[in-house]
N, C-alpha and C. Protein backbone atom coordinates (compact mmCIF):
# COMPACT_ATOMS: atom_id res chain seq x y z
N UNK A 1 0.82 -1.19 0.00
CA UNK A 1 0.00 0.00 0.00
C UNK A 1 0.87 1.26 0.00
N UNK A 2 1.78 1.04 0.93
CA UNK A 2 3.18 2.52 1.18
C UNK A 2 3.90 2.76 -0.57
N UNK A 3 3.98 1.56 -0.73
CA UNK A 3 4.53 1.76 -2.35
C UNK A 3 3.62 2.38 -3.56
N UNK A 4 2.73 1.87 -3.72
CA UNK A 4 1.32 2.16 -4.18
C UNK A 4 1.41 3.81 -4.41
N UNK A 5 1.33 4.25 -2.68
CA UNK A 5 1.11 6.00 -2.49
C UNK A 5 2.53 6.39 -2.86
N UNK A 6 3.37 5.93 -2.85
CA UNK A 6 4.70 6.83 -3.55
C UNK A 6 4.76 7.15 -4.87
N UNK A 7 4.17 5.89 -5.40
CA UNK A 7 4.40 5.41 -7.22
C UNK A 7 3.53 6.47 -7.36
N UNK A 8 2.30 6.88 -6.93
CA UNK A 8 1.05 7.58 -7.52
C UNK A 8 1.83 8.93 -7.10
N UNK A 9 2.13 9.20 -6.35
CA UNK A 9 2.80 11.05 -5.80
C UNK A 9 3.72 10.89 -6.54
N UNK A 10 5.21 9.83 -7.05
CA UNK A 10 6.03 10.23 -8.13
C UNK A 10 5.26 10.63 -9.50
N UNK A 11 4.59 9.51 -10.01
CA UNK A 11 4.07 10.04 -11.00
C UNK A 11 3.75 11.59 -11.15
N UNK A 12 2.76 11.27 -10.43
CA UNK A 12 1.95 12.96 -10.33
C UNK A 12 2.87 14.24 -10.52
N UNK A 13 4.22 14.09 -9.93
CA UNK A 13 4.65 15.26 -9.66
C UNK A 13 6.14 14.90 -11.09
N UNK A 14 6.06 14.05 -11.21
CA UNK A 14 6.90 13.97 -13.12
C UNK A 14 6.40 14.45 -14.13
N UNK A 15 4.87 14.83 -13.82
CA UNK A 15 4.45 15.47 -15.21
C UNK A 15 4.42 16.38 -15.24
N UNK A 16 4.83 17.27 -14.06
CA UNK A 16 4.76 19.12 -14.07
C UNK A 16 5.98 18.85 -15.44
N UNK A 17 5.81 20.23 -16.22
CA UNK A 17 6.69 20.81 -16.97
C UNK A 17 6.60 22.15 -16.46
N UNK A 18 7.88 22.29 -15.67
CA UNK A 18 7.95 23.91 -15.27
C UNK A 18 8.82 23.96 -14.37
N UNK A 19 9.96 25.10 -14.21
CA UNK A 19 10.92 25.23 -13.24
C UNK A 19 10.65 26.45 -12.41
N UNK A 20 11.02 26.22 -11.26
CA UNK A 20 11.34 27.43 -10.23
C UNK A 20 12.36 28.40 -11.29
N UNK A 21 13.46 28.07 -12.25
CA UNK A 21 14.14 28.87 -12.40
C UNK A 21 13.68 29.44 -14.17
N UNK A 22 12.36 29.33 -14.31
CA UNK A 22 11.80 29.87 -15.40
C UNK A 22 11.08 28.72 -16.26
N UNK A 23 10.47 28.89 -17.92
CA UNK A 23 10.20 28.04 -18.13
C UNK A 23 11.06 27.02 -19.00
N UNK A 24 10.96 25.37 -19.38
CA UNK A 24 12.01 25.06 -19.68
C UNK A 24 11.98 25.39 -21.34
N UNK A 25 10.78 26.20 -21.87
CA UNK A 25 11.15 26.16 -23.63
C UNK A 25 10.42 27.74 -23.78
N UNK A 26 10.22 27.57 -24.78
CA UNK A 26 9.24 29.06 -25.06
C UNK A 26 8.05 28.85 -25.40
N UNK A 27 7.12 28.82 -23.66
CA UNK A 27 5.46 28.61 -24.11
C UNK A 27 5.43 29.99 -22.73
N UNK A 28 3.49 30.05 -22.92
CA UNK A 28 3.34 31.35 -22.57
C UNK A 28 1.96 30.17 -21.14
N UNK A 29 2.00 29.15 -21.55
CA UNK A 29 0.70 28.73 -20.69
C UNK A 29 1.70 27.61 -19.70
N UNK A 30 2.14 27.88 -18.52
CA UNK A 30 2.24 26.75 -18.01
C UNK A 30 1.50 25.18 -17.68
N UNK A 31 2.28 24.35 -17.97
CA UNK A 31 1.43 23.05 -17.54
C UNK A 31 1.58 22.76 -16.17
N UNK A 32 0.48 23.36 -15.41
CA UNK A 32 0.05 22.94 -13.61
C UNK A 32 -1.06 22.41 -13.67
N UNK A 33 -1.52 22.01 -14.80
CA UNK A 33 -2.53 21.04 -15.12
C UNK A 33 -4.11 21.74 -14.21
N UNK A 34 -4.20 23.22 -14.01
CA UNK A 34 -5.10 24.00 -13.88
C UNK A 34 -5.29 24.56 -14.66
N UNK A 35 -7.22 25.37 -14.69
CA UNK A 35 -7.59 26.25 -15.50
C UNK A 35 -7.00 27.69 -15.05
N UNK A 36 -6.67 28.49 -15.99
CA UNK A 36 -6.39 30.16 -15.91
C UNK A 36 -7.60 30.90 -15.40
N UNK A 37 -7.34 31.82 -14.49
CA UNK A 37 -8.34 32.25 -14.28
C UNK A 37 -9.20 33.47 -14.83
N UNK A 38 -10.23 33.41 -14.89
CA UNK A 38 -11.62 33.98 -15.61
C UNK A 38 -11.99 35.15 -15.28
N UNK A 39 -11.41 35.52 -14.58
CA UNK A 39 -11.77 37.39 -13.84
C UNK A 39 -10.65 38.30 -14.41
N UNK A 40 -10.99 39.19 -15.09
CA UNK A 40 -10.38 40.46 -15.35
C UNK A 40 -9.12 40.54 -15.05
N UNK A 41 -7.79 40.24 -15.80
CA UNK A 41 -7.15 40.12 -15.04
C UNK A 41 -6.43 42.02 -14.75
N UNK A 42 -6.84 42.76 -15.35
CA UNK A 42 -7.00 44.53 -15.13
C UNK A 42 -7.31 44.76 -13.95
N UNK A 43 -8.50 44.30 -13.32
CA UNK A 43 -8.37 44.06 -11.64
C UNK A 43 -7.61 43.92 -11.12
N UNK A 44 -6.49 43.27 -11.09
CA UNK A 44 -5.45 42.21 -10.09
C UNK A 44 -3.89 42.91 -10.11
N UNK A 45 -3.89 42.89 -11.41
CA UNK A 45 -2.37 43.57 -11.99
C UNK A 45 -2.39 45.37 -12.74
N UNK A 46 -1.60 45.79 -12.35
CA UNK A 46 -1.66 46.72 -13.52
C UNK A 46 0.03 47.19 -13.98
N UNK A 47 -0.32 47.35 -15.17
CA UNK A 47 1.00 47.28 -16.13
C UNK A 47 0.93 48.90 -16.69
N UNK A 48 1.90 49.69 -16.02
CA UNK A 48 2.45 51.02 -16.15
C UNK A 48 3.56 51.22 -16.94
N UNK A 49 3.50 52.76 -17.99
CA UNK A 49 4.71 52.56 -18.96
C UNK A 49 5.31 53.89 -18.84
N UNK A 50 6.82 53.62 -18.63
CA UNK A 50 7.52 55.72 -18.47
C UNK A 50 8.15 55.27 -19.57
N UNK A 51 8.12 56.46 -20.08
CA UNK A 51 8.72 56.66 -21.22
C UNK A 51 10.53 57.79 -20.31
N UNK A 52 11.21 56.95 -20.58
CA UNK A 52 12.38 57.41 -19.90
C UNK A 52 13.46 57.12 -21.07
N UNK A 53 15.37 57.49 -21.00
CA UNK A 53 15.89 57.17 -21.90
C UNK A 53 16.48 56.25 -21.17
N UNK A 54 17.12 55.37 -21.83
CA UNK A 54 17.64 53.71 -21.56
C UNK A 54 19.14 54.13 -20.40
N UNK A 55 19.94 55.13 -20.95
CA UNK A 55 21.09 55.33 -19.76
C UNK A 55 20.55 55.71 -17.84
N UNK A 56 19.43 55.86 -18.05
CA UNK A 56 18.72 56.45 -16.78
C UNK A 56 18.63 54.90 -16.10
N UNK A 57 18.53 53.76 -16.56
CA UNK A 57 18.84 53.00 -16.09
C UNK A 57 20.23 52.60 -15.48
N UNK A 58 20.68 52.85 -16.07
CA UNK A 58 22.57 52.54 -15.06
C UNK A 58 22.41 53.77 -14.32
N UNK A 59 22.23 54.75 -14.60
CA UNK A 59 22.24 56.19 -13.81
C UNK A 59 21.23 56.59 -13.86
N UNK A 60 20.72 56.47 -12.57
CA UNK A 60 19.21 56.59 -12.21
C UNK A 60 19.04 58.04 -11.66
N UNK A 61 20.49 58.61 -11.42
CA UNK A 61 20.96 60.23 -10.51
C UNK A 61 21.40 61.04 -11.21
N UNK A 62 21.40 60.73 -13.17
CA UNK A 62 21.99 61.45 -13.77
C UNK A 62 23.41 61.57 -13.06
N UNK A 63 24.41 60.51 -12.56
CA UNK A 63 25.70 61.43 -12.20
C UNK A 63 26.74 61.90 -12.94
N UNK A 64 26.67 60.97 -14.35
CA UNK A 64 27.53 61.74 -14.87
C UNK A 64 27.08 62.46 -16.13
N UNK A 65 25.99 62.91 -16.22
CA UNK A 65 25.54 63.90 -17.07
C UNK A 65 24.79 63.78 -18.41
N UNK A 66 25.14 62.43 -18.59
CA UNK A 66 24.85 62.02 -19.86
C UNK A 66 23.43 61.12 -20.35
N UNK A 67 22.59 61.26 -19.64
CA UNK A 67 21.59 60.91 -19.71
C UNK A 67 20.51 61.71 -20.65
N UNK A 68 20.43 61.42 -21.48
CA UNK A 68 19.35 62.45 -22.34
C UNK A 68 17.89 62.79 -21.91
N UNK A 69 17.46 63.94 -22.03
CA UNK A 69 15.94 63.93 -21.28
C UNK A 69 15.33 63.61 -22.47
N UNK A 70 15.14 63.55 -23.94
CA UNK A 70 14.62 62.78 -24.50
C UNK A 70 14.33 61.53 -24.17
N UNK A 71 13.18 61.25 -24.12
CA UNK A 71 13.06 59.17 -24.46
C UNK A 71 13.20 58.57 -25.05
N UNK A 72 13.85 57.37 -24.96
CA UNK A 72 14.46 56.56 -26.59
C UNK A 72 14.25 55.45 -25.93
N UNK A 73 12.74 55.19 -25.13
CA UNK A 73 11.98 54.14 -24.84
C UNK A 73 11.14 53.80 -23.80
N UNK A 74 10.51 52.73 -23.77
CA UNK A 74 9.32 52.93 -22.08
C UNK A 74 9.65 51.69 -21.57
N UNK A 75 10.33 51.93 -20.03
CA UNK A 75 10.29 51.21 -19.14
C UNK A 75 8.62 50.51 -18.49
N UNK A 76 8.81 49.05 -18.91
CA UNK A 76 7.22 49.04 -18.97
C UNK A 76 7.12 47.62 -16.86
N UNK A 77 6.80 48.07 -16.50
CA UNK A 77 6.19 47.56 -15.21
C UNK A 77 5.17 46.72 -14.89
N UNK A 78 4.54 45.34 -14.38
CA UNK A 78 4.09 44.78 -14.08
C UNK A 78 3.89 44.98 -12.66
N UNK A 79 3.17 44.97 -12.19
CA UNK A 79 2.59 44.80 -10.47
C UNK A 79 1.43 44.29 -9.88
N UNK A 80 1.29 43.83 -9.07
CA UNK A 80 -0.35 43.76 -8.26
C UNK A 80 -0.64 44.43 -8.15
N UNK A 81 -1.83 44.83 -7.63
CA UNK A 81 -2.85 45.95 -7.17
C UNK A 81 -3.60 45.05 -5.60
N UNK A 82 -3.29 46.36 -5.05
CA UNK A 82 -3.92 45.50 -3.50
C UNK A 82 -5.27 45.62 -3.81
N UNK A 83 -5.94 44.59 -3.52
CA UNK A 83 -7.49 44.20 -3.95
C UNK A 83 -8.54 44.08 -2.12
N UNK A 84 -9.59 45.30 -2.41
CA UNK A 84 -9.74 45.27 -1.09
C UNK A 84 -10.20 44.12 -0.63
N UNK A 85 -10.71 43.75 0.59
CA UNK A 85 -11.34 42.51 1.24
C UNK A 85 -10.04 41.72 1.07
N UNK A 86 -9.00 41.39 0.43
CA UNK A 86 -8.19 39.77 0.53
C UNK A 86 -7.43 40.24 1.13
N UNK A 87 -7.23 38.69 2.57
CA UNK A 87 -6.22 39.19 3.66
C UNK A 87 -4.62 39.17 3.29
N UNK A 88 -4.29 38.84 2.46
CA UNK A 88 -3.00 38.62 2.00
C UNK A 88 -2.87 39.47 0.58
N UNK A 89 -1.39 39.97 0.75
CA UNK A 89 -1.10 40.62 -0.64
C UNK A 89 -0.99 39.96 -1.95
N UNK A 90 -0.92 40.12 -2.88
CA UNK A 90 -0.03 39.53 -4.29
C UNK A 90 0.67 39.65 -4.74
N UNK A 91 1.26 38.36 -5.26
CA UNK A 91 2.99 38.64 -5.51
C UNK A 91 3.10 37.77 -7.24
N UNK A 92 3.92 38.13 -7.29
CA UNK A 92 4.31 37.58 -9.12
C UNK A 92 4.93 36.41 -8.55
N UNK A 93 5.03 35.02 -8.85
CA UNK A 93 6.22 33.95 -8.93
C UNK A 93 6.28 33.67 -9.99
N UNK A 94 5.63 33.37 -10.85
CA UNK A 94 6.17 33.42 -12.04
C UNK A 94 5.47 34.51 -13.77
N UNK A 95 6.40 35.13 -14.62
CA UNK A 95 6.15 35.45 -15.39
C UNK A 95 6.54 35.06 -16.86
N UNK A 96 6.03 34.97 -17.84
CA UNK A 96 6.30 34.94 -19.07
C UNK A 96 5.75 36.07 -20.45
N UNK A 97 6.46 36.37 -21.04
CA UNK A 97 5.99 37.36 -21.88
C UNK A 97 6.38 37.01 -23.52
N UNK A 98 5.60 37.51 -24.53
CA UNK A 98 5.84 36.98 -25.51
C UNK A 98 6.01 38.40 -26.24
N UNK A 99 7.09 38.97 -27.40
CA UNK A 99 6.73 39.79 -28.22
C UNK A 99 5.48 39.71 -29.45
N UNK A 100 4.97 40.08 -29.25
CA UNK A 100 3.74 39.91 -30.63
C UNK A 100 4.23 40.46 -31.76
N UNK A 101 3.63 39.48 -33.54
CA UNK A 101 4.61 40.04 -34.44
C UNK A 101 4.00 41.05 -34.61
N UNK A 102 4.92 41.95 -35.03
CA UNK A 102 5.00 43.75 -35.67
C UNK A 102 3.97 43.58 -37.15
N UNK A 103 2.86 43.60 -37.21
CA UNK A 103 2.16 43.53 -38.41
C UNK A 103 1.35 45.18 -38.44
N UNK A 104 2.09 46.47 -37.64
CA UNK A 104 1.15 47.55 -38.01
C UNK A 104 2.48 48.17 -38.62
N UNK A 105 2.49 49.13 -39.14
CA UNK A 105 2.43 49.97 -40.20
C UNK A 105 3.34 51.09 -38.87
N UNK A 106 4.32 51.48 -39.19
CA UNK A 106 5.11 52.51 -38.61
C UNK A 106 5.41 52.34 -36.94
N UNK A 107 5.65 50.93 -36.69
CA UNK A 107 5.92 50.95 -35.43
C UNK A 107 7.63 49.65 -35.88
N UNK A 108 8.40 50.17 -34.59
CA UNK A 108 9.71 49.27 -34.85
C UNK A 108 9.47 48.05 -34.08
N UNK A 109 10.64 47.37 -34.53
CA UNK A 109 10.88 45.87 -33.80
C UNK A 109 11.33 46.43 -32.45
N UNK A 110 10.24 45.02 -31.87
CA UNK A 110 10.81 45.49 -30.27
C UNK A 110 12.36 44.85 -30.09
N UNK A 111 12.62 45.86 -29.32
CA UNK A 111 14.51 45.20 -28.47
C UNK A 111 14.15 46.13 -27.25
N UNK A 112 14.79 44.58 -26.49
CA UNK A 112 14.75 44.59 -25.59
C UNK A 112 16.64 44.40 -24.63
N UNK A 113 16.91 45.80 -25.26
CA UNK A 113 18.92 45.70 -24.88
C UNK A 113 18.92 45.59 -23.58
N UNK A 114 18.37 46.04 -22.88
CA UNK A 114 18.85 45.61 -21.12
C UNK A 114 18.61 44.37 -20.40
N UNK A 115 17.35 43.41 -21.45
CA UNK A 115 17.42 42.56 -20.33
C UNK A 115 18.46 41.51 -19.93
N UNK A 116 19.45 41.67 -20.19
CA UNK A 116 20.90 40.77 -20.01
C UNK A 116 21.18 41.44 -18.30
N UNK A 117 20.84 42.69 -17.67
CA UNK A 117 21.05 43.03 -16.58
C UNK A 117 20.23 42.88 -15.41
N UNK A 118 18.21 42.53 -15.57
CA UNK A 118 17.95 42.20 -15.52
C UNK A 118 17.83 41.40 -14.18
N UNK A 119 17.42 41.27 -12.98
CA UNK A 119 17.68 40.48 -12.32
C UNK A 119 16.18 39.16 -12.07
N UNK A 120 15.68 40.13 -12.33
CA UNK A 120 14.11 39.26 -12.38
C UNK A 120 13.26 38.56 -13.17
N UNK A 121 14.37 38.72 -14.28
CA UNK A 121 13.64 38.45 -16.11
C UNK A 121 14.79 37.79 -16.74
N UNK A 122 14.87 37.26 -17.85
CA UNK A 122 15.43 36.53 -18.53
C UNK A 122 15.04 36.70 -19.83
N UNK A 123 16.12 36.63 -20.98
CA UNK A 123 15.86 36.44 -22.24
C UNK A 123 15.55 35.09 -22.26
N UNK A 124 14.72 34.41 -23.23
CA UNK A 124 14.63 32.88 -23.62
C UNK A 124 15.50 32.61 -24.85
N UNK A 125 15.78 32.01 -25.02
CA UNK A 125 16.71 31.37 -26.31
C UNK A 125 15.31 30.63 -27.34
N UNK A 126 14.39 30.87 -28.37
CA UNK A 126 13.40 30.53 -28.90
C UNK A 126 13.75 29.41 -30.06
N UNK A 127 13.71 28.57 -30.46
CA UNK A 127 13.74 27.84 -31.65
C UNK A 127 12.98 28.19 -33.24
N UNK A 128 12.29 29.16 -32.83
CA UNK A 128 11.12 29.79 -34.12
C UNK A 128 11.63 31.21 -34.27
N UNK A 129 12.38 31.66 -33.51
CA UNK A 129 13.20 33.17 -33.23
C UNK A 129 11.92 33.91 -32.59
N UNK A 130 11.06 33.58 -32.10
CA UNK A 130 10.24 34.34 -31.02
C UNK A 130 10.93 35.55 -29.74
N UNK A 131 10.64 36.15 -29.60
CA UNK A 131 10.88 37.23 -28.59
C UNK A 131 10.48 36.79 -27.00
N UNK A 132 10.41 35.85 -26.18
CA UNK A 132 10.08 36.06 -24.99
C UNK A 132 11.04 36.19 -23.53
N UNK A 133 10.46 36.66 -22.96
CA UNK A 133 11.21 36.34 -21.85
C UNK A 133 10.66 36.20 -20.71
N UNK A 134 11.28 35.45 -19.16
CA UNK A 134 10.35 35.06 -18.55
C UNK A 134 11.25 35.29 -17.28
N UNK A 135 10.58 34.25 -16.54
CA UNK A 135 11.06 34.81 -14.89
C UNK A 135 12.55 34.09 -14.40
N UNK A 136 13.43 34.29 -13.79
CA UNK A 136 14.61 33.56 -13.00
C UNK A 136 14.15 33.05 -12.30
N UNK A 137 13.12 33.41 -11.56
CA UNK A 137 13.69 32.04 -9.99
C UNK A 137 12.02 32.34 -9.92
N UNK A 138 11.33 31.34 -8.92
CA UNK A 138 10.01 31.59 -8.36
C UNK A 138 9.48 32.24 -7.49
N UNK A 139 10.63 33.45 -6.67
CA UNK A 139 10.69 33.98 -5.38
C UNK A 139 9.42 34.73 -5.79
N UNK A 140 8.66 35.35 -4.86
CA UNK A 140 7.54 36.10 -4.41
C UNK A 140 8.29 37.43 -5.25
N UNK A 141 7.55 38.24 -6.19
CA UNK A 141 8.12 39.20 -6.99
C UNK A 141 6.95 40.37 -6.44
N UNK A 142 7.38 41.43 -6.22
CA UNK A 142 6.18 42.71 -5.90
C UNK A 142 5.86 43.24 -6.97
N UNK A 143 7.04 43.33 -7.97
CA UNK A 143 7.02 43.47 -9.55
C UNK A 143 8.01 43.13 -10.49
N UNK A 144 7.64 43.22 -11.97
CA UNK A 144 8.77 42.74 -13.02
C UNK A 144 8.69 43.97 -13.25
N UNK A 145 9.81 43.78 -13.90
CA UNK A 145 10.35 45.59 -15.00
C UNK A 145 10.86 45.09 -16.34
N UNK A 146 10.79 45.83 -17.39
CA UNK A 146 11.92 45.94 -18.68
C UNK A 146 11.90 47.04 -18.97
N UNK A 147 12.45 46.68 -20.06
CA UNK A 147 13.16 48.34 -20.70
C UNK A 147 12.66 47.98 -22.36
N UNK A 148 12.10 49.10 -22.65
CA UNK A 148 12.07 48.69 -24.67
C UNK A 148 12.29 49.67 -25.06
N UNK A 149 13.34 49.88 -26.31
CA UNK A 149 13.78 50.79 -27.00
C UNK A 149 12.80 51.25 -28.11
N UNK A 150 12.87 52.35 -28.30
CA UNK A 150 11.77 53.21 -29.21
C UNK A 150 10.44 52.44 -29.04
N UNK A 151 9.54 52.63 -29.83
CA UNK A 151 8.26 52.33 -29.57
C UNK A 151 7.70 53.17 -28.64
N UNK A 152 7.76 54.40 -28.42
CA UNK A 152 7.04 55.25 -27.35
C UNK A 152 5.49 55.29 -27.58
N UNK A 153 4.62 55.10 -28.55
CA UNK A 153 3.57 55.53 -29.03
C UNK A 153 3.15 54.58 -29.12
N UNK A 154 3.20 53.14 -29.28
CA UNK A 154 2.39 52.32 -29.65
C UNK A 154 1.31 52.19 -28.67
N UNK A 155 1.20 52.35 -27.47
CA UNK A 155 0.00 51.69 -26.71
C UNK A 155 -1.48 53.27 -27.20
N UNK A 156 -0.60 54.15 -26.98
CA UNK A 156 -1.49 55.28 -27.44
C UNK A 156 -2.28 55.15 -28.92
N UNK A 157 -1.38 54.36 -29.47
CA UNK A 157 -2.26 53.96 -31.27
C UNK A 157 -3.20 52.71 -31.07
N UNK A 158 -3.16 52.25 -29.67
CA UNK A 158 -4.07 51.37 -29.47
C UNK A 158 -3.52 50.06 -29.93
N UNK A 159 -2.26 49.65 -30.46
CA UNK A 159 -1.50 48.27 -30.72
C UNK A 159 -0.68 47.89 -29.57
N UNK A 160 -1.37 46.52 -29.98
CA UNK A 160 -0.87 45.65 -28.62
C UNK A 160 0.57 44.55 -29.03
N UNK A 161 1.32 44.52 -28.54
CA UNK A 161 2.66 44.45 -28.42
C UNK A 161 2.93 43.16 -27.91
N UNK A 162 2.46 42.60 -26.70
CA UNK A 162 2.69 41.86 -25.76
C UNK A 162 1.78 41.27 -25.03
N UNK A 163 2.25 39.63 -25.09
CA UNK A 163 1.26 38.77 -24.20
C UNK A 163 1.79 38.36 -23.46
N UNK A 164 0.89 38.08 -22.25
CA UNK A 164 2.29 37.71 -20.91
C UNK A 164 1.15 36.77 -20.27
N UNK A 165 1.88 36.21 -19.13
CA UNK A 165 1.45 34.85 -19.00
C UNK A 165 2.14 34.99 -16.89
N UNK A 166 0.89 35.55 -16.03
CA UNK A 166 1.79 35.86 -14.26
C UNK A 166 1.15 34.23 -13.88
N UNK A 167 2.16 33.91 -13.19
CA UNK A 167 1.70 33.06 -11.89
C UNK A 167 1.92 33.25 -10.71
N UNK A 168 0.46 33.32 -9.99
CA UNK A 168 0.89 34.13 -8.55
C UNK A 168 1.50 32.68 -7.43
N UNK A 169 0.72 31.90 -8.03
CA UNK A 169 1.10 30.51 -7.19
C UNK A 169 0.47 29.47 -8.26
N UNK A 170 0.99 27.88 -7.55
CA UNK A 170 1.04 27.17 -8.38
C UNK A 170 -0.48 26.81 -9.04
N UNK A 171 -1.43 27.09 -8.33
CA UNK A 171 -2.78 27.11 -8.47
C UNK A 171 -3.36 28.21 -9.19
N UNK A 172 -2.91 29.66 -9.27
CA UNK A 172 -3.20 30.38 -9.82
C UNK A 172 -2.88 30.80 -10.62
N UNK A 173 -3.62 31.27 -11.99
CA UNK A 173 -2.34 31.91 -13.39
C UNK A 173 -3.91 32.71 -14.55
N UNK A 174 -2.74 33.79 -14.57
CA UNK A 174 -3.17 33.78 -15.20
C UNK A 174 -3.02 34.45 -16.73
N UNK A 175 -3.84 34.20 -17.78
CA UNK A 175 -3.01 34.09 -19.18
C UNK A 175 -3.42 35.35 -20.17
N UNK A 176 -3.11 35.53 -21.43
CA UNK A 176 -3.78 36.31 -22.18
C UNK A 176 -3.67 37.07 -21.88
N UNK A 177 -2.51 38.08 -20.89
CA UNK A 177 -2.45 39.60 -20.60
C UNK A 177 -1.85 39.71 -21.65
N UNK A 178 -2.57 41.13 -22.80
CA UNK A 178 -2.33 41.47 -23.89
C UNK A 178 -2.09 43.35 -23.25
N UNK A 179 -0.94 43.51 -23.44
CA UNK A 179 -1.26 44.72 -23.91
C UNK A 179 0.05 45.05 -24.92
């Protein structure tokens, strides 16, 4: 019977495809063998964009001068939103994001030059040359960040760029964040 309950809990737990330290290929839906959830996910998260220039990242104090006040891109942000009534906060453990292809008319290819510095995100290595990138480790995240070069205008033209894919825990996920 003791053997029985091991064989059935090994099994069970051999078919996750998914690491604490990101995902192992380039998909946007984890397999936790749950449904995504069905509520708004605009409620839960909200995804903020500064349009800042890319050196403001190493030099966040302007110290040595050279930081342009032009923007030559939008630092784009992921976060929770504290949701009233739930006794506990929300946290990111895992993220995935996909570039969507460029099919409008006067907008550039996304690049994404900083995320090699990055501590919370990862480039993926894609086999189809897809754009994603996803999370390092599963720790409790308050938020993700990147950086994208030019493209300042696109969310204002109403084109959507990016699908991303949060897991707050292993039970919860959720998919189809387009913006």
């Amino acid at each position: 019977m003791i053997v029985l309950a091991c064989l059935l809990v090994g099994l069970g737990t051999s078919s996750v495809i998914g690491l604490s330290s990101g995902p192992p290929d380039c998909i946007l839906y984890p397999n936790h063998g749950v449904q995504p959830q069905l509520r708004d996910w605009r409620n839960y998260f909200e995804v903020t964009f500064h349009r800042i220039d890319q050196a403001l990242l190493l030099d966040p104090r302007n110290l040595t001068g050279r930081v342009d006040h032009h923007p030559n891109g939008l630092f784009v942000t992921i976060s929770p939103k504290e949701v009233d009534r739930e006794p506990f906060p929300r946290y990111i453990k895992g993220f995935a994001l996909q570039v969507m292809p460029n099919v409008h008319r006067g907008h550039d290819d996304i690049e994404l030059p900083m995320i090699h510095r990055n501590r919370k995100l990862k480039l993926l290595s894609c086999p189809r040359g897809e754009h994603m990138i996803a999370h390092r480790n599963a720790r409790p995240k308050k938020r993700v960040s990147f950086f994208v070069r030019s493209n300042l205008d696109y969310q204002s033209r109403g084109v959507h760029r990016f699908r991303a894919t949060i897991v707050e825990d292993y039970n919860t996920i959720w998919t189809d964040i387009v913006f």
